[in-house]
Each structure stands twice: as structure tokens, then as C-alpha cells.
C-alpha atoms as a PDB file:
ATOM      1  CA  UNK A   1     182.763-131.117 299.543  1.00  0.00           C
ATOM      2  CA  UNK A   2     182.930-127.623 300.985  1.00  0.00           C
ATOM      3  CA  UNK A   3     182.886-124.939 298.835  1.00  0.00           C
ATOM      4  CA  UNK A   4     185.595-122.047 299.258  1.00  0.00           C
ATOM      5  CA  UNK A   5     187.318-123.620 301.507  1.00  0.00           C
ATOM      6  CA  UNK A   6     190.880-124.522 300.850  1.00  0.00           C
ATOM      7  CA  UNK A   7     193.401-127.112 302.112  1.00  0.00           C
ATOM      8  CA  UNK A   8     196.238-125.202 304.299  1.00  0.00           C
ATOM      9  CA  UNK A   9     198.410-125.758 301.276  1.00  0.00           C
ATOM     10  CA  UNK A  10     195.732-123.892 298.933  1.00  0.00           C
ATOM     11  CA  UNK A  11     194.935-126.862 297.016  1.00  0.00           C
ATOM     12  CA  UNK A  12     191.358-128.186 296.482  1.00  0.00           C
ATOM     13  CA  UNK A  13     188.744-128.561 298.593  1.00  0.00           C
ATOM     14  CA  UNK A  14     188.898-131.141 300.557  1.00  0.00           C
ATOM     15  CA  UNK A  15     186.177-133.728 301.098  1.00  0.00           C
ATOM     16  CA  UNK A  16     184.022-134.046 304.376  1.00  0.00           C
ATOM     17  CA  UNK A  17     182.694-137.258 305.459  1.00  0.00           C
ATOM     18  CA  UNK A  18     179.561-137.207 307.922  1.00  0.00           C
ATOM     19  CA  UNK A  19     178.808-140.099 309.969  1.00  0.00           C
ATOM     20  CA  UNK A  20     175.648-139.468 311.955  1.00  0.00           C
ATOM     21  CA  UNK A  21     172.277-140.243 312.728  1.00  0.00           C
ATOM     22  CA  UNK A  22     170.630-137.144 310.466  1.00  0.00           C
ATOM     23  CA  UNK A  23     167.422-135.968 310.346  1.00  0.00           C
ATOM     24  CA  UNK A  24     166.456-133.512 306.794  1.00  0.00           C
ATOM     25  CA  UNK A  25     164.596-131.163 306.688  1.00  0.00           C
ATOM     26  CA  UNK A  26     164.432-130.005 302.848  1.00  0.00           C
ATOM     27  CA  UNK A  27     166.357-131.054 299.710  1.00  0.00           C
ATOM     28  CA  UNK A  28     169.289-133.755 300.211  1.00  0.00           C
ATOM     29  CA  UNK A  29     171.138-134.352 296.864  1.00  0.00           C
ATOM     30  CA  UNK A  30     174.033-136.880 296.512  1.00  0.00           C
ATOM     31  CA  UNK A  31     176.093-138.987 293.662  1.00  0.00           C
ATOM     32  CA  UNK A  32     175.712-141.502 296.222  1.00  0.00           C
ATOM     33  CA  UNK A  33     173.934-142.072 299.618  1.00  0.00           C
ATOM     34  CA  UNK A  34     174.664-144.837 301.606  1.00  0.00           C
ATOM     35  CA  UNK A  35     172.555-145.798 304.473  1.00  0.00           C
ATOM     36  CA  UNK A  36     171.572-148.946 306.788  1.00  0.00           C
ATOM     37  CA  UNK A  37     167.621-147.853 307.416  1.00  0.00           C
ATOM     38  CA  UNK A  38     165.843-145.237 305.624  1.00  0.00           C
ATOM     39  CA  UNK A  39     162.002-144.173 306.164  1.00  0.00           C
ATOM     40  CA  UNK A  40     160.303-142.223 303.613  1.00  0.00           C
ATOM     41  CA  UNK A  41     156.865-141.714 302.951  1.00  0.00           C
ATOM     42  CA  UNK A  42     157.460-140.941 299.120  1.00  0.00           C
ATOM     43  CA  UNK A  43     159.957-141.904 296.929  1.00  0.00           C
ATOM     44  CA  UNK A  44     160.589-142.218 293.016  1.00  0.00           C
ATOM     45  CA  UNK A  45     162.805-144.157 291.750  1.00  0.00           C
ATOM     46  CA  UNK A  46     164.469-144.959 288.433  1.00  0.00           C
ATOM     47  CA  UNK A  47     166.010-148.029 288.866  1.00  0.00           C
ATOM     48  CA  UNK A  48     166.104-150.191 292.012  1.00  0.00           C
ATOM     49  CA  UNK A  49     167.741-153.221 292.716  1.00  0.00           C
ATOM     50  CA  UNK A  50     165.963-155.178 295.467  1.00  0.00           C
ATOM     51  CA  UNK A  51     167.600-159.024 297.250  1.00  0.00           C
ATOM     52  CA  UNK A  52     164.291-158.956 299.536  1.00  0.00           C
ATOM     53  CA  UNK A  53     161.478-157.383 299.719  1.00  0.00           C
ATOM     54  CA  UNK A  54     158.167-157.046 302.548  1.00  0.00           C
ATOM     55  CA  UNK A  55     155.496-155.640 300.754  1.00  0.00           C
ATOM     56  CA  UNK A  56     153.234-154.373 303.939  1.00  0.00           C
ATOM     57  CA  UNK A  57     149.710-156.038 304.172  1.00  0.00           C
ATOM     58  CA  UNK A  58     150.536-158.097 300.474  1.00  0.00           C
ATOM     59  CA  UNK A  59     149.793-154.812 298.999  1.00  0.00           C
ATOM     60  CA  UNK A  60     150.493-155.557 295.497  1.00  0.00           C
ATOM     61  CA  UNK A  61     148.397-158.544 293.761  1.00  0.00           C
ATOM     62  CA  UNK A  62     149.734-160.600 291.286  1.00  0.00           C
ATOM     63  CA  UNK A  63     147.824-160.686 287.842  1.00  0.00           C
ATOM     64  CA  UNK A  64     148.205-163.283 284.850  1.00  0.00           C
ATOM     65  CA  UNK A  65     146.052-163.936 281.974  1.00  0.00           C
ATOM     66  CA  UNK A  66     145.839-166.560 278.551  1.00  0.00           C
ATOM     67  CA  UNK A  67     143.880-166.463 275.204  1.00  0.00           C
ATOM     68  CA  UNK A  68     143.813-169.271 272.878  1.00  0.00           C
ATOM     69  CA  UNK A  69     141.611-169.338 269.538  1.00  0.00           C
ATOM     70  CA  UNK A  70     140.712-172.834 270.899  1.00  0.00           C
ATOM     71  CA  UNK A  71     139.233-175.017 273.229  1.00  0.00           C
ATOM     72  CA  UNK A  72     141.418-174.334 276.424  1.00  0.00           C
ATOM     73  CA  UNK A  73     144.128-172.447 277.748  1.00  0.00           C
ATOM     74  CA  UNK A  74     145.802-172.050 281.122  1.00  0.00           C
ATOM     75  CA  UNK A  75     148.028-169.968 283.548  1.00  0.00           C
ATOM     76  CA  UNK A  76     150.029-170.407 286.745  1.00  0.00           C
ATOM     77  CA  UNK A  77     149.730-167.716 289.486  1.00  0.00           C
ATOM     78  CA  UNK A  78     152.152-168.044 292.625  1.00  0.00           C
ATOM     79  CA  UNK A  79     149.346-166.779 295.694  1.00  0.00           C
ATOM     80  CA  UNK A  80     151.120-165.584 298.638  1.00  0.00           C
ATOM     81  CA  UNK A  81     148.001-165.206 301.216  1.00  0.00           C
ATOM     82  CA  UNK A  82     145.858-167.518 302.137  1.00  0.00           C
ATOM     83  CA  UNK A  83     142.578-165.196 300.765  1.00  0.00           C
ATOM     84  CA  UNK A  84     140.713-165.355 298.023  1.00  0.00           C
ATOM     85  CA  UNK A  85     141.933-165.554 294.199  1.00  0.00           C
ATOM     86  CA  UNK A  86     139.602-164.044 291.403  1.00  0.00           C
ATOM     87  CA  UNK A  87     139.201-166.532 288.324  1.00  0.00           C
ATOM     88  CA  UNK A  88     137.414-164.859 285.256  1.00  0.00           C
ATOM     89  CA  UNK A  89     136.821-167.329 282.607  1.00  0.00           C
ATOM     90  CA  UNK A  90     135.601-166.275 278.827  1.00  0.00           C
ATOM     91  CA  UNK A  91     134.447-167.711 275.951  1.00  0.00           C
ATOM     92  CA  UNK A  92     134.505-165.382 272.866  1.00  0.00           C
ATOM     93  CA  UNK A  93     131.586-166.419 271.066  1.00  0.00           C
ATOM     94  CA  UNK A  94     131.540-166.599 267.267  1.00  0.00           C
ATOM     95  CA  UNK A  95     127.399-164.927 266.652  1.00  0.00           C
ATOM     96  CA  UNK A  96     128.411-164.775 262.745  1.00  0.00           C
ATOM     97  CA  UNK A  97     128.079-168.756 262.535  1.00  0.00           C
ATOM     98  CA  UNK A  98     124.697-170.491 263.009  1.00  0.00           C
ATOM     99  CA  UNK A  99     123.746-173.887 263.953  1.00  0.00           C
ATOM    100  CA  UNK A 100     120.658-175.589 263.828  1.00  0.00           C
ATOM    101  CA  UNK A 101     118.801-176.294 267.100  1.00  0.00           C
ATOM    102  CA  UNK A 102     118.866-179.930 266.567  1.00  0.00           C
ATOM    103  CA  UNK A 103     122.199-181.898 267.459  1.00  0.00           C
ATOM    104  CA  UNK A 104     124.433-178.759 268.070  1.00  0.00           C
ATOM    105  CA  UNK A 105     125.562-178.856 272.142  1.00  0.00           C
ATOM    106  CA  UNK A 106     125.711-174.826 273.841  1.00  0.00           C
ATOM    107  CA  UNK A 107     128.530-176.330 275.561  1.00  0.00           C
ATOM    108  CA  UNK A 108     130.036-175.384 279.263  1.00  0.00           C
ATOM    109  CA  UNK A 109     132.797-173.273 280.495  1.00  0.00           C
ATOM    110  CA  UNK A 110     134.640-175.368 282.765  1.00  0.00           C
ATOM    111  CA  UNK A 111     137.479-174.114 285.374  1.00  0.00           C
ATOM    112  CA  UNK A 112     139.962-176.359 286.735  1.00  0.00           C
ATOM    113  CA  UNK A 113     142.834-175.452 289.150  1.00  0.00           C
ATOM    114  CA  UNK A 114     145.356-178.170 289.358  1.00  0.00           C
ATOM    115  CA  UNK A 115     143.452-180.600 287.007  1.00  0.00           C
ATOM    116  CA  UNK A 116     140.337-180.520 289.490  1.00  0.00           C
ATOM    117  CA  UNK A 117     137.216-179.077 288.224  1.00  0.00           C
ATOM    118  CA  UNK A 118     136.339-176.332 290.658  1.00  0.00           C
ATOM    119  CA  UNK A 119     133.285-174.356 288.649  1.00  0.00           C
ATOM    120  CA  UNK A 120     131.090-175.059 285.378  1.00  0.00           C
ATOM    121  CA  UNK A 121     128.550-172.913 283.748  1.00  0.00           C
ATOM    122  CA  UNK A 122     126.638-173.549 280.681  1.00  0.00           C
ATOM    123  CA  UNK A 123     127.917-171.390 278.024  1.00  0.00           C
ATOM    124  CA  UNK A 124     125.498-168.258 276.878  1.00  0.00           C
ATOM    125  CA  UNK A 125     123.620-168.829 273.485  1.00  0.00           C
ATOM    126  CA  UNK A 126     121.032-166.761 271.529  1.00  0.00           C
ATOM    127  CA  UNK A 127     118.023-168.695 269.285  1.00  0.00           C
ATOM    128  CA  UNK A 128     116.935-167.051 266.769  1.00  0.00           C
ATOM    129  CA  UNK A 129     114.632-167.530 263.756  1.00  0.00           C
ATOM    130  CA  UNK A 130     115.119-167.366 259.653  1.00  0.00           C
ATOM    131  CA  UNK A 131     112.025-165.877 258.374  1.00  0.00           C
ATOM    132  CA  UNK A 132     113.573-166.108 254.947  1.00  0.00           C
ATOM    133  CA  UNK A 133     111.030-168.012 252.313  1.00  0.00           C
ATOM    134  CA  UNK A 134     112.096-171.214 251.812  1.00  0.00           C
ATOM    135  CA  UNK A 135     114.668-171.225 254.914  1.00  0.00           C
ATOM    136  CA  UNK A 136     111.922-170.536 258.336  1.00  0.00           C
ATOM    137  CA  UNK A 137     114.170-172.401 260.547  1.00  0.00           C
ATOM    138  CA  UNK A 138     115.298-171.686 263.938  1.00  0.00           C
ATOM    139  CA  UNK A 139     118.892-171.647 264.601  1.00  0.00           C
ATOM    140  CA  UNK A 140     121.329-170.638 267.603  1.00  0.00           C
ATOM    141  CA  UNK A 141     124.519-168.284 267.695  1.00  0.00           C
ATOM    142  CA  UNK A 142     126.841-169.427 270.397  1.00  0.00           C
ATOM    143  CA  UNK A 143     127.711-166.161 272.280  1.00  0.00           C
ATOM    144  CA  UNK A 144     130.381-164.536 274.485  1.00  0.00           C
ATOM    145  CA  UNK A 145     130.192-166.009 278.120  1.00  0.00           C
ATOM    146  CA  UNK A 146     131.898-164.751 281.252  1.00  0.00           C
ATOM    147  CA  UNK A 147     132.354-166.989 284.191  1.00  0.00           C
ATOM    148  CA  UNK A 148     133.482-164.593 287.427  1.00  0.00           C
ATOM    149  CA  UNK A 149     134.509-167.376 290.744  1.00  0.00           C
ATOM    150  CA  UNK A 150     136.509-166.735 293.938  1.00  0.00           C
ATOM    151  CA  UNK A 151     138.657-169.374 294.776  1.00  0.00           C
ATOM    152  CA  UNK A 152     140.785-170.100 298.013  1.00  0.00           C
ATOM    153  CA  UNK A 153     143.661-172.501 297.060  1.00  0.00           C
ATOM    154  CA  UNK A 154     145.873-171.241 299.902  1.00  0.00           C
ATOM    155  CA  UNK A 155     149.527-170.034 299.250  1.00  0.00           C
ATOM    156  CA  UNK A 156     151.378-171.580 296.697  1.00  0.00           C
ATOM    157  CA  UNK A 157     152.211-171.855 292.781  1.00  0.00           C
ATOM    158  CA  UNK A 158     148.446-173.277 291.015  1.00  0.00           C
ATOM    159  CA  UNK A 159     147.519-173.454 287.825  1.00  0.00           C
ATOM    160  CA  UNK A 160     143.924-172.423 286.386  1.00  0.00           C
ATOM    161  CA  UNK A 161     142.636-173.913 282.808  1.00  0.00           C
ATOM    162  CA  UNK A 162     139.431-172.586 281.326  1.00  0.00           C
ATOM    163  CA  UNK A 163     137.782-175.393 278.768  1.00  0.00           C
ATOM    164  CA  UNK A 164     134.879-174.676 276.389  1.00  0.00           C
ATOM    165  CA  UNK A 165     133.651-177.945 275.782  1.00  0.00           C
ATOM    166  CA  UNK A 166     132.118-177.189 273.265  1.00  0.00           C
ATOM    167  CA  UNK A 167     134.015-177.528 269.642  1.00  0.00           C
ATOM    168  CA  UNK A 168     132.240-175.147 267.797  1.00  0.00           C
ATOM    169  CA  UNK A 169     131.632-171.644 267.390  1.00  0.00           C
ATOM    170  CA  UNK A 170     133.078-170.484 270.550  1.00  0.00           C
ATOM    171  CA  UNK A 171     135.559-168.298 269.040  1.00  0.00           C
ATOM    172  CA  UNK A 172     138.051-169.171 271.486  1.00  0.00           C
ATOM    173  CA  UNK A 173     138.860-168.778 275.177  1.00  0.00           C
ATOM    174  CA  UNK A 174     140.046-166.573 277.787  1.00  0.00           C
ATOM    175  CA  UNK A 175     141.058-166.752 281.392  1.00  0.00           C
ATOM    176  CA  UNK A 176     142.472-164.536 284.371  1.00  0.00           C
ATOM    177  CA  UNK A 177     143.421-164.669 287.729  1.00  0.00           C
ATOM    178  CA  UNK A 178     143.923-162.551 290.064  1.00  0.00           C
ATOM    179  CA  UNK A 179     145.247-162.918 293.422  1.00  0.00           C
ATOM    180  CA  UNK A 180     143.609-160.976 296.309  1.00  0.00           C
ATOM    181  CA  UNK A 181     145.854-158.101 298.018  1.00  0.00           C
END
């Protein structure tokens, strides 16, 4: 629209429609703004819409993560490059219960990716000893244990479990992927 001006009748403004190639130098403000190609090197937005979308160099990495108060759990990650994909595997620990040395397995953290075991640890656990009269027995607390492993399972939709095989004390389990930018 062009302000002050009038149509030869002295009616309102009338509107002006520009159809160039336009370069801007300073503040542009529209309702609407319709264009084929637009470079920017900053931009924020409120909403946006988007049918495709490049992302230059993969330059935003995909994240997704599981607890469970048990045994396993598991996510699926869709990798889009062929590099590496971070897999961080927990077990909580439970150091308030204690088990006597004797009979009671420390267990393993196991990772699988597409039911195939690709990494096991054995699970962190502290000894420790009762001087109490009466009691002077050695015992173990199953403790937290985090498993860090880079894996390279090419592009795709995979799934990663985390198992504790152990069945008690472990407080539960935790695992998270990440996919490499």
C-alpha cells in the first residue's frame, strides 16, 4: 500500500504489487511474503511448516532415551549417516540392599541392537564388611554402572536394549542413544 496517495477518483489507496528480484537492505515487514528461494543467515521463527527438509552436514542429531525399574528396556533411533551412534547404558544400583558374598551374581550390563549382543560389561559392585558383634560378615552393594560404546549400524531405523542380568538390587535400568551429527 502507498500511503497518501489516492486513486484519481479520491478513494483509497490503492495496492502495489512488486514482482522483482529484490535485494534488502534493513527492515522488511509483511502480513505475508511470498517467495520461491530465500537466503538468510538468521531467522526466528514462530511456527513453520516444512514438506522437506536438507539439514546441511546432518547438523542436528537425533536423541532417544528409556528407564525401566527392571531388568531391560529399549529404544528405536532412525540414523541417517553412516557414522558413529553413542549408546550409554545404566544400571541404577540399589547400595541400600546387601547381599552376602556367597551365591549372589554382580551381574552384566548387556547391549543389544537388533537382538544381537554388541557390548557387555560386568556390572560395578562395592564389598564391604559388618563389624557389628555378632554379624562380622562381608557383604556387597550392587552399585550404579555406566556402560559408554560407539556403534556403527549404518543408516536406518535400529533398536538398542540395555539388560541387567542380574535380578537383584540393580535398581533398574537406563539407556540412550545418540546419533552422531
Amino acid at each position: 500500500m502507498l500511503v497518501g496517495a489516492k486513486r484519481l477518483d479520491g478513494g483509497n489507496p490503492f495496492q502495489l504489487l512488486v514482482s522483482a528480484d529484490m535485494f534488502v537492505d534493513g527492515l522488511l515487514t509483511a502480513r505475508m511474503f511470498s517467495t520461491t528461494s530465500l537466503i538468510t543467515t538468521s531467522a526466528q521463527i514462530g511456527n513453520l511448516t516444512v514438506d522437506n527438509i536438507n539439514v546441511k552436514d546432518g547438523a542436528i542429531s537425533g536423541l532417544v532415551s528409556a528407564q525401566s525399574n527392571g531388568q531391560q528396556t529399549s529404544v528405536t533411533i532412525n540414523v541417517r549417516t553412516a557414522r558413529a551412534v553413542a549408546v550409554l547404558a545404566n544400571r541404577v544400583g540399589d547400595l541400600s540392599s546387601r547381599f552376602r558374598q556367597t551365591g549372589t551374581s554382580t551381574g552384566a550390563i548387556k547391549i543389544y541392537r537388533g537382538g544381537n549382543l554388541i557390548g557387555a560389561i560386568p556390572a560395578n559392585f562395592t564389598m564391604d564388611f559388618d563389624p557389628t558383634p555378632g554379624v562380622n560378615a562381608s557383604y556387597l552393594r550392587l552399585g550404579p554402572t555406566t556402560y559408554p560404546i560407539l556403534d556403527y549400524p549404518g543408516v536406518g531405523s535400529h533398536t538398542y536394549q540395555v539388560v541387567d542380568d542380574n535380578n537383584v538390587g540393580i535398581g533398574g535400568v537406563y539407556i540412550s542413544v545418540q546419533e552422531s551429527k
